[in-house]
PDB file of N, CA and C in Angstrom:
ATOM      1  N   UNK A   1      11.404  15.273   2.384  1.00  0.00           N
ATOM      2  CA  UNK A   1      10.562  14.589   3.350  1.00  0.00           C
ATOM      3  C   UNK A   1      10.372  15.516   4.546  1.00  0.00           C
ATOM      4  N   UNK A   2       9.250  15.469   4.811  1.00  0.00           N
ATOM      5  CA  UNK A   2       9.082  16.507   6.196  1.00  0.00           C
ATOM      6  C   UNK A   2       9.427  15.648   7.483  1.00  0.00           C
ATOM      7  N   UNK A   3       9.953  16.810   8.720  1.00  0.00           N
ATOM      8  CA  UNK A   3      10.213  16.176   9.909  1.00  0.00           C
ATOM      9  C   UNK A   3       9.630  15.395  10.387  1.00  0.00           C
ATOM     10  N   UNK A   4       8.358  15.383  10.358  1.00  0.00           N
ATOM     11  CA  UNK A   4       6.962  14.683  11.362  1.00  0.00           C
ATOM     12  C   UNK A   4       7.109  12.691  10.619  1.00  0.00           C
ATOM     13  N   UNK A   5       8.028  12.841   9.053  1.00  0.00           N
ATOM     14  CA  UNK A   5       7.522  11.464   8.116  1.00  0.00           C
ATOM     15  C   UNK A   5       9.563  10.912   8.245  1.00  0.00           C
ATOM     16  N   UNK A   6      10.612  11.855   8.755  1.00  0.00           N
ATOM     17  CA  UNK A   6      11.901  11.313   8.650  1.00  0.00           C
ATOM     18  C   UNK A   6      11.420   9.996   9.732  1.00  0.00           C
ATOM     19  N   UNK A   7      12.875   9.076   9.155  1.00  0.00           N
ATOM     20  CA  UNK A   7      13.143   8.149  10.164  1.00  0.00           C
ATOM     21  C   UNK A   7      14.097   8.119  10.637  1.00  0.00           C
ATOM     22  N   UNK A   8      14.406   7.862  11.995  1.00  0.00           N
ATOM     23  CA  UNK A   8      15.864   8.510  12.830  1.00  0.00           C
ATOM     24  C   UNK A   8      16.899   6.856  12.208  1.00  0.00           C
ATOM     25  N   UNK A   9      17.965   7.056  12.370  1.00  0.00           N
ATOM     26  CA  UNK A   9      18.963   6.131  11.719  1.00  0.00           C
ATOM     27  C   UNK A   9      19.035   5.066  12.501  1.00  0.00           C
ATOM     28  N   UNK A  10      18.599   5.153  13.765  1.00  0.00           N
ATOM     29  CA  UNK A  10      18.756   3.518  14.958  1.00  0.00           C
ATOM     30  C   UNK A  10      17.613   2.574  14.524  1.00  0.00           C
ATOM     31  N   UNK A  11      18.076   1.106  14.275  1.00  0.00           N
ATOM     32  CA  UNK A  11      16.858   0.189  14.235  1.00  0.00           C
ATOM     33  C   UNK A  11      16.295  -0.195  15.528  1.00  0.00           C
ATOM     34  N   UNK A  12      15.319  -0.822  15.594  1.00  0.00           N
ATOM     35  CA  UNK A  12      14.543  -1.296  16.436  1.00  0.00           C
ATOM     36  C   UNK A  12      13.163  -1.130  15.822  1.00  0.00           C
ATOM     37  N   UNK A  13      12.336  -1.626  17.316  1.00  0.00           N
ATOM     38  CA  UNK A  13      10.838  -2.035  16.951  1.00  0.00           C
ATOM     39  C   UNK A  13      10.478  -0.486  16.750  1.00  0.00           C
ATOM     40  N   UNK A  14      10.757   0.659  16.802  1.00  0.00           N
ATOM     41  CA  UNK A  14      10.132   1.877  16.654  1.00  0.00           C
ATOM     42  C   UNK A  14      10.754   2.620  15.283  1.00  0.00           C
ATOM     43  N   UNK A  15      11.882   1.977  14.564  1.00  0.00           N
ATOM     44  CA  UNK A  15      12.649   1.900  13.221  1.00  0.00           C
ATOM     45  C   UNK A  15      11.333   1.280  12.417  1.00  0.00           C
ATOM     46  N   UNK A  16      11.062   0.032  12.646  1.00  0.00           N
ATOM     47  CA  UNK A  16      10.478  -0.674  11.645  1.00  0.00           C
ATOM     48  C   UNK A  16       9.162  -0.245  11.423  1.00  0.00           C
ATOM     49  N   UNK A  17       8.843   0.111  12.681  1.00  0.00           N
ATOM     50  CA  UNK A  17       7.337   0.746  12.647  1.00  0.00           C
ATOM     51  C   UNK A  17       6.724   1.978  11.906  1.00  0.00           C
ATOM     52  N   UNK A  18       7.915   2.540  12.095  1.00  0.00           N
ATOM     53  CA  UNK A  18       7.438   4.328  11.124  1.00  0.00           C
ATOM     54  C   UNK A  18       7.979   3.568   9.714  1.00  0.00           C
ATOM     55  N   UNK A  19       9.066   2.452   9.070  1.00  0.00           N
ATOM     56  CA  UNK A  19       9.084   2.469   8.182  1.00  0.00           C
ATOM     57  C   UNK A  19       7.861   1.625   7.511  1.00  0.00           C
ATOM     58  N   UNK A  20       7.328   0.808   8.527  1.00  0.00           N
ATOM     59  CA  UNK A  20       6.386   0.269   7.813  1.00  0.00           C
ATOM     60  C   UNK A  20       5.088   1.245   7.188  1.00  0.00           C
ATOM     61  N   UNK A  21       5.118   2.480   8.480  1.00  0.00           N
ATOM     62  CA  UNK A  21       3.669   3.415   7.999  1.00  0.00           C
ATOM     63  C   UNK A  21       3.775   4.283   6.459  1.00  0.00           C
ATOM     64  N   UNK A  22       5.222   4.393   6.569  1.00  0.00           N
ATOM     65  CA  UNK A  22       5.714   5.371   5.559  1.00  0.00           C
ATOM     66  C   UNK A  22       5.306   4.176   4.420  1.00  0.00           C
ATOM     67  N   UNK A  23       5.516   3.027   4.201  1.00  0.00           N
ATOM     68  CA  UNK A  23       5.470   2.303   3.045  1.00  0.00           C
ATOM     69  C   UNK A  23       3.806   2.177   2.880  1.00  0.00           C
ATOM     70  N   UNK A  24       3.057   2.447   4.218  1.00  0.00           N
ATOM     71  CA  UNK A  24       1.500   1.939   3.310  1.00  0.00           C
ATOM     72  C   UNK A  24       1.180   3.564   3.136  1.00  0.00           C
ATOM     73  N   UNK A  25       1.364   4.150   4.055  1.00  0.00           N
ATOM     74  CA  UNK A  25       0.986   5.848   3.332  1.00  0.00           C
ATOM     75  C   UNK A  25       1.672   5.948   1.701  1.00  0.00           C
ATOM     76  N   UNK A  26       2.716   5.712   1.384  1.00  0.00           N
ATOM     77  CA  UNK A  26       3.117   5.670   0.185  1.00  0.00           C
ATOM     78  C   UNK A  26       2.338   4.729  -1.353  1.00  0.00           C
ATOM     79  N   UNK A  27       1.577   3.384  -0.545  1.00  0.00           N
ATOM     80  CA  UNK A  27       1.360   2.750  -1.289  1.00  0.00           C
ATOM     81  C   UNK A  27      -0.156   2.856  -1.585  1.00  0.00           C
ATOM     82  N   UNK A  28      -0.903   3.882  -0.226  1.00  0.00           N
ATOM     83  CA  UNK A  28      -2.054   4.821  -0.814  1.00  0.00           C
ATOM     84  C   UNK A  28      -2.281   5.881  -1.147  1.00  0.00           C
ATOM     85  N   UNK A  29      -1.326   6.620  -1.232  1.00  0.00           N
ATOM     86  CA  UNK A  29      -1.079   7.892  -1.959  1.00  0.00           C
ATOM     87  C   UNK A  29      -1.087   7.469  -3.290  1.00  0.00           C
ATOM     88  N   UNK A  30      -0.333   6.397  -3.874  1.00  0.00           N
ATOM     89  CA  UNK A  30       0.000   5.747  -5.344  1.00  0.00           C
ATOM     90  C   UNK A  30      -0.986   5.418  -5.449  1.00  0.00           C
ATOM     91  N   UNK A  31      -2.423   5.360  -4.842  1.00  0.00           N
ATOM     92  CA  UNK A  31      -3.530   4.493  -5.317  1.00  0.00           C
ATOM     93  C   UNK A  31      -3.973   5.300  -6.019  1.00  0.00           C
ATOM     94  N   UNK A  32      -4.268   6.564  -5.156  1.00  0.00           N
ATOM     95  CA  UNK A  32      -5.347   7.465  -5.183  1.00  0.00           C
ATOM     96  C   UNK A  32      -4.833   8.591  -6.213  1.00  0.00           C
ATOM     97  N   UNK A  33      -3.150   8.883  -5.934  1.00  0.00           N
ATOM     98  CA  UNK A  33      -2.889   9.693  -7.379  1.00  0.00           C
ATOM     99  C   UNK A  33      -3.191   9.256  -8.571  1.00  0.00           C
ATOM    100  N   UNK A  34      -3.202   7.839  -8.848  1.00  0.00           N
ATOM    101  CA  UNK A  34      -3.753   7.204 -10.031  1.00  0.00           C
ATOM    102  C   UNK A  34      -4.843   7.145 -10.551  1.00  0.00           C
ATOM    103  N   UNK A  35      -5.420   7.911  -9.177  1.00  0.00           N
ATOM    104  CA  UNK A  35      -7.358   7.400  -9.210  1.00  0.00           C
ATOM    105  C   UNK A  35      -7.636   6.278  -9.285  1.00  0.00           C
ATOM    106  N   UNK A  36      -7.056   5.404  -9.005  1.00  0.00           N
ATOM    107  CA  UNK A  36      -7.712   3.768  -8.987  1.00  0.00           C
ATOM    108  C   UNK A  36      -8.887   3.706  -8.823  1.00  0.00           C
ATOM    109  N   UNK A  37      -9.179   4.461  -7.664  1.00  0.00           N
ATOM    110  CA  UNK A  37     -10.257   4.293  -6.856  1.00  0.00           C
ATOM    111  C   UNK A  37     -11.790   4.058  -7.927  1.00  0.00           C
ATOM    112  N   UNK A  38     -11.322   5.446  -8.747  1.00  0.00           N
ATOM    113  CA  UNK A  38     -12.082   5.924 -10.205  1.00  0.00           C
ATOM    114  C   UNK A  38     -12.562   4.804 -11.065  1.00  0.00           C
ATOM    115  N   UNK A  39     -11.124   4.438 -11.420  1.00  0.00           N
ATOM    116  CA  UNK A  39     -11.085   3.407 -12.457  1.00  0.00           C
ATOM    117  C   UNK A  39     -11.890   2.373 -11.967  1.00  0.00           C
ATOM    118  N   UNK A  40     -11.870   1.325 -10.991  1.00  0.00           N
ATOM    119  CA  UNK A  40     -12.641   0.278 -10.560  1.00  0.00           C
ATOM    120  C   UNK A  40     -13.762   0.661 -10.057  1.00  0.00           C
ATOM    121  N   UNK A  41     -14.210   1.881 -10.313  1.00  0.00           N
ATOM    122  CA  UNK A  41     -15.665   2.016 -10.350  1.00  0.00           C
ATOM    123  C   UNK A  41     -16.572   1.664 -11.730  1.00  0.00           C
ATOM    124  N   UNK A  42     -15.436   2.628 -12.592  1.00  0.00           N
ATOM    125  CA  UNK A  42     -15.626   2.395 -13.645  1.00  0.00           C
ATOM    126  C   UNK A  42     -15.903   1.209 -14.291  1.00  0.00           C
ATOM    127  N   UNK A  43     -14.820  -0.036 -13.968  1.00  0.00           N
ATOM    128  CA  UNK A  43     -14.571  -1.265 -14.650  1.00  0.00           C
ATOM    129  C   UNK A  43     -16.141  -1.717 -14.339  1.00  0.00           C
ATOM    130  N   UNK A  44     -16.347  -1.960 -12.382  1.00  0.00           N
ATOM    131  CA  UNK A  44     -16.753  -2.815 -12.068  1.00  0.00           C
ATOM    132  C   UNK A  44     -18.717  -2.195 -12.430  1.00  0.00           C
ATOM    133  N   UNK A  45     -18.757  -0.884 -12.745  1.00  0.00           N
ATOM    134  CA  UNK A  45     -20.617  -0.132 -13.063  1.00  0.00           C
ATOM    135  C   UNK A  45     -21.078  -1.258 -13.158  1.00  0.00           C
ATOM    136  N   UNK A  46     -20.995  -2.104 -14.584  1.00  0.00           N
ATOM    137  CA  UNK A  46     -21.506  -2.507 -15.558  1.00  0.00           C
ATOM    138  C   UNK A  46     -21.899  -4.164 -14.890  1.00  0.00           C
ATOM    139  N   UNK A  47     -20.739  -4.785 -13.427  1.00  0.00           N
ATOM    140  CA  UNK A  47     -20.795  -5.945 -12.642  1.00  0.00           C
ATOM    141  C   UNK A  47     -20.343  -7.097 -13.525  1.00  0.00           C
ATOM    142  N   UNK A  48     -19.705  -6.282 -14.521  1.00  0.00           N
ATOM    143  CA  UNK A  48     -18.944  -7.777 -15.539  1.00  0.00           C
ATOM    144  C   UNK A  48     -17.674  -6.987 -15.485  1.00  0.00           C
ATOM    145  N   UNK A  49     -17.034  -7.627 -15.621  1.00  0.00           N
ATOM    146  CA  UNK A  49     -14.922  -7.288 -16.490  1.00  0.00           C
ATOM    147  C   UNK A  49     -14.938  -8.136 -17.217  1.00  0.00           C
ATOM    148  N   UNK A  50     -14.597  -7.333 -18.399  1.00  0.00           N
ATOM    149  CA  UNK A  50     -14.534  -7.208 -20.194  1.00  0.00           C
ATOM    150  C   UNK A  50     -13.715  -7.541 -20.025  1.00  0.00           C
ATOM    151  N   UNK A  51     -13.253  -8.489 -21.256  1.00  0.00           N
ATOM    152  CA  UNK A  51     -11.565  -8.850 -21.383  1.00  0.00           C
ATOM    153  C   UNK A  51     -10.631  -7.262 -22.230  1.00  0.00           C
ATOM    154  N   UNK A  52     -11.554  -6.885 -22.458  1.00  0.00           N
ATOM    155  CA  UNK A  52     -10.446  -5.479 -22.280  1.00  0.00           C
ATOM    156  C   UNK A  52     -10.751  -4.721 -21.018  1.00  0.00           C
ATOM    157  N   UNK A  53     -11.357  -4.876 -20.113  1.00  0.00           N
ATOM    158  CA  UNK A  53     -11.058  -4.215 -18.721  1.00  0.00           C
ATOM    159  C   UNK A  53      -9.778  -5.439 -17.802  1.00  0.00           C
ATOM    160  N   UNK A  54      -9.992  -6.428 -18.194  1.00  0.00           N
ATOM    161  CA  UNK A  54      -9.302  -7.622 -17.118  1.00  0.00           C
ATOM    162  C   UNK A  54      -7.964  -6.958 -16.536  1.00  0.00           C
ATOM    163  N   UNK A  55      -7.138  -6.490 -18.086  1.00  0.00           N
ATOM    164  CA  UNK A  55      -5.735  -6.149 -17.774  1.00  0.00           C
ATOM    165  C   UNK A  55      -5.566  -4.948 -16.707  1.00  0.00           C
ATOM    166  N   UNK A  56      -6.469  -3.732 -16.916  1.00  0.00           N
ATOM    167  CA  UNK A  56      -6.654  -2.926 -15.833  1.00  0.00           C
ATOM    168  C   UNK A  56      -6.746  -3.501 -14.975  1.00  0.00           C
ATOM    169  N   UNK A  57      -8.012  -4.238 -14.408  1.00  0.00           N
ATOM    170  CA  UNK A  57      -8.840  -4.852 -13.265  1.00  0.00           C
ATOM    171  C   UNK A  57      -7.444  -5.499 -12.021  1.00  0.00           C
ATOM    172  N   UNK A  58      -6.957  -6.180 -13.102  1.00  0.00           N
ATOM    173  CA  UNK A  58      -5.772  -6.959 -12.476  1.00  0.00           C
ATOM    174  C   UNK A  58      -4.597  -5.948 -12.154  1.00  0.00           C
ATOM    175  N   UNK A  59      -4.350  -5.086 -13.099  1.00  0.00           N
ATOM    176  CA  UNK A  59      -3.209  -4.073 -11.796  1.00  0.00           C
ATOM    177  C   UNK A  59      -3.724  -3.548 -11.200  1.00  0.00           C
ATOM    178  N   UNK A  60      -4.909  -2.790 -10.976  1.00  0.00           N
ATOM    179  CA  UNK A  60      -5.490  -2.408  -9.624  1.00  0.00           C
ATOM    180  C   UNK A  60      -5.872  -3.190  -8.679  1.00  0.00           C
ATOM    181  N   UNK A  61      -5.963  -4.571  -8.535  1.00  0.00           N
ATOM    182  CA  UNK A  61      -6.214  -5.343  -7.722  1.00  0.00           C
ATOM    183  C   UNK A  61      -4.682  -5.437  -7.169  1.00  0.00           C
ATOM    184  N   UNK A  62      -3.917  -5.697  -8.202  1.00  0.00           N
ATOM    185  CA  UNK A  62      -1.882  -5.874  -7.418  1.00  0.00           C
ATOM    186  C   UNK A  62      -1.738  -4.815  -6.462  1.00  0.00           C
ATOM    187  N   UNK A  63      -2.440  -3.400  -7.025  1.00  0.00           N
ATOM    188  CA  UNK A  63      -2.079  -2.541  -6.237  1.00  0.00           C
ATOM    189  C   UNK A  63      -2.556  -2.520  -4.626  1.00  0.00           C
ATOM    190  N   UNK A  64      -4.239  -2.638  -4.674  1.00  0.00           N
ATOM    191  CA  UNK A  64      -4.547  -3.650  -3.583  1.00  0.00           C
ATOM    192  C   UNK A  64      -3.605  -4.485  -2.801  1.00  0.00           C
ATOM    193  N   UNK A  65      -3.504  -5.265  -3.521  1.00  0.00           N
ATOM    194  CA  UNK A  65      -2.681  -6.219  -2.905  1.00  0.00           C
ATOM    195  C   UNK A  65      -1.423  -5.738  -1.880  1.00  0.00           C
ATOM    196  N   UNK A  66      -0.847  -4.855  -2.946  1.00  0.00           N
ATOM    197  CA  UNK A  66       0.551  -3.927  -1.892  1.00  0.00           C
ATOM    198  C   UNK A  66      -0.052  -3.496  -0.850  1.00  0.00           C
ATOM    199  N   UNK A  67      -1.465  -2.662  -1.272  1.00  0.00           N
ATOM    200  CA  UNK A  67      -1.742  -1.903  -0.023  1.00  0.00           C
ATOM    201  C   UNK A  67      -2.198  -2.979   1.217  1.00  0.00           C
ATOM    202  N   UNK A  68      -2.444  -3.844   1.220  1.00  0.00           N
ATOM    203  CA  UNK A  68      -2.896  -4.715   2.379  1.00  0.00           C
ATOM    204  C   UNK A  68      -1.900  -5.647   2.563  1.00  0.00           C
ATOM    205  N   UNK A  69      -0.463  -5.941   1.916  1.00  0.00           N
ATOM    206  CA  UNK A  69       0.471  -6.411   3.068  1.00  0.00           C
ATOM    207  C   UNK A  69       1.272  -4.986   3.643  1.00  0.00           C
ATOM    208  N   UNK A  70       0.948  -4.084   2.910  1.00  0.00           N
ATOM    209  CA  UNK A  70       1.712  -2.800   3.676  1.00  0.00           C
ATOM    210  C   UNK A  70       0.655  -2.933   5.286  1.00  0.00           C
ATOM    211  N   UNK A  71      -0.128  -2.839   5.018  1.00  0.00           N
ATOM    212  CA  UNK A  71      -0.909  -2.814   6.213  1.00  0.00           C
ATOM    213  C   UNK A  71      -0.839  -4.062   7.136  1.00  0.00           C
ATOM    214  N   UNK A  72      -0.999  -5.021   6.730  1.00  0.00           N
ATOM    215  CA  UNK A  72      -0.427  -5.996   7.288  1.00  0.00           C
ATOM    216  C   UNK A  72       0.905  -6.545   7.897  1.00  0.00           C
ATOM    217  N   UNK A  73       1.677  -5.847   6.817  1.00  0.00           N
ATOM    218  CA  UNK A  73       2.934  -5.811   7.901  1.00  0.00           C
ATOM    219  C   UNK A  73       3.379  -4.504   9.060  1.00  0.00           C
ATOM    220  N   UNK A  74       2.706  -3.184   9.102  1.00  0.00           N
ATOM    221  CA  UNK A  74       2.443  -2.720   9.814  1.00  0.00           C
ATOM    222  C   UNK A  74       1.722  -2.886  10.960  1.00  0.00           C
ATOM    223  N   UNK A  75       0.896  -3.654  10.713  1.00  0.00           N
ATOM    224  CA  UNK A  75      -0.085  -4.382  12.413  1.00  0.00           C
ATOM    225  C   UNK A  75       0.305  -5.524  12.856  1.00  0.00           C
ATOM    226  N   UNK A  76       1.715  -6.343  12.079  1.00  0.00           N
ATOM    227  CA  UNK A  76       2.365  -7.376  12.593  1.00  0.00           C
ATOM    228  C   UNK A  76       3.675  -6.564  13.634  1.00  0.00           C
ATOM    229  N   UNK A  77       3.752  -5.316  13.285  1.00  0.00           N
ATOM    230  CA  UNK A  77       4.955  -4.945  14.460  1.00  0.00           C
ATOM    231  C   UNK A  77       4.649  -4.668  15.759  1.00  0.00           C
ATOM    232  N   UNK A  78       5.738  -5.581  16.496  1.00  0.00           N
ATOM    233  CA  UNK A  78       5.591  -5.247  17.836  1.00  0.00           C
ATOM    234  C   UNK A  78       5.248  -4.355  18.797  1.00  0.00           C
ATOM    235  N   UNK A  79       4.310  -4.065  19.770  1.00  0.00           N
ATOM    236  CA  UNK A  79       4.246  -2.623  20.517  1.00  0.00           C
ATOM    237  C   UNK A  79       5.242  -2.376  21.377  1.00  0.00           C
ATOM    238  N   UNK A  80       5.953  -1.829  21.533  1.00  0.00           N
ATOM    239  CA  UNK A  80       6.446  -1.593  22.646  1.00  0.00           C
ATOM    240  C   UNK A  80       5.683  -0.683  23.996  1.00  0.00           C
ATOM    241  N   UNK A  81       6.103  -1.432  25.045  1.00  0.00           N
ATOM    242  CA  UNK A  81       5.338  -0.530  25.774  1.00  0.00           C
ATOM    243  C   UNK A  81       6.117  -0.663  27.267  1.00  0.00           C
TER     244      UNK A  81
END
């Protein structure tokens, strides 16, 4: 892990905060190494999902899903100021 992405060992509101960024940077890096992005272009060209696209359709949507409570629980932490 590089210096700029460690998290120092004390909790608090500035603990939870870099761990929350680290979890949605992580959970869009996993999107995009997968090419999701690709794939649900793919699925969705055609504006139908095939019941052999569904099963895809639906883990890239879960993955979605991670990525927007990662984000969401990142803009629920407190500012300090």
């Amino acid at each position: 892990m590089s210096p700029a992405l460690s998290i120092p060992p004390q909790g608090g509101i500035y603990h939870a905060e870099r761990l929350r960024k680290l979890t949605l940077v992580d959970a869009v890096y996993a999107f995009a190494d997968d090419r999701l992005d690709r794939e649900l272009i793919d699925i969705a060209r055609d504006g139908v999902i095939s019941e052999d696209e569904r099963e895809r359709f639906d883990r890239i949507v879960e993955k979605i899903r991670t990525i927007t409570a990662a984000a969401i629980a990142l803009a629920s932490v407190p500012r300090g100021g």
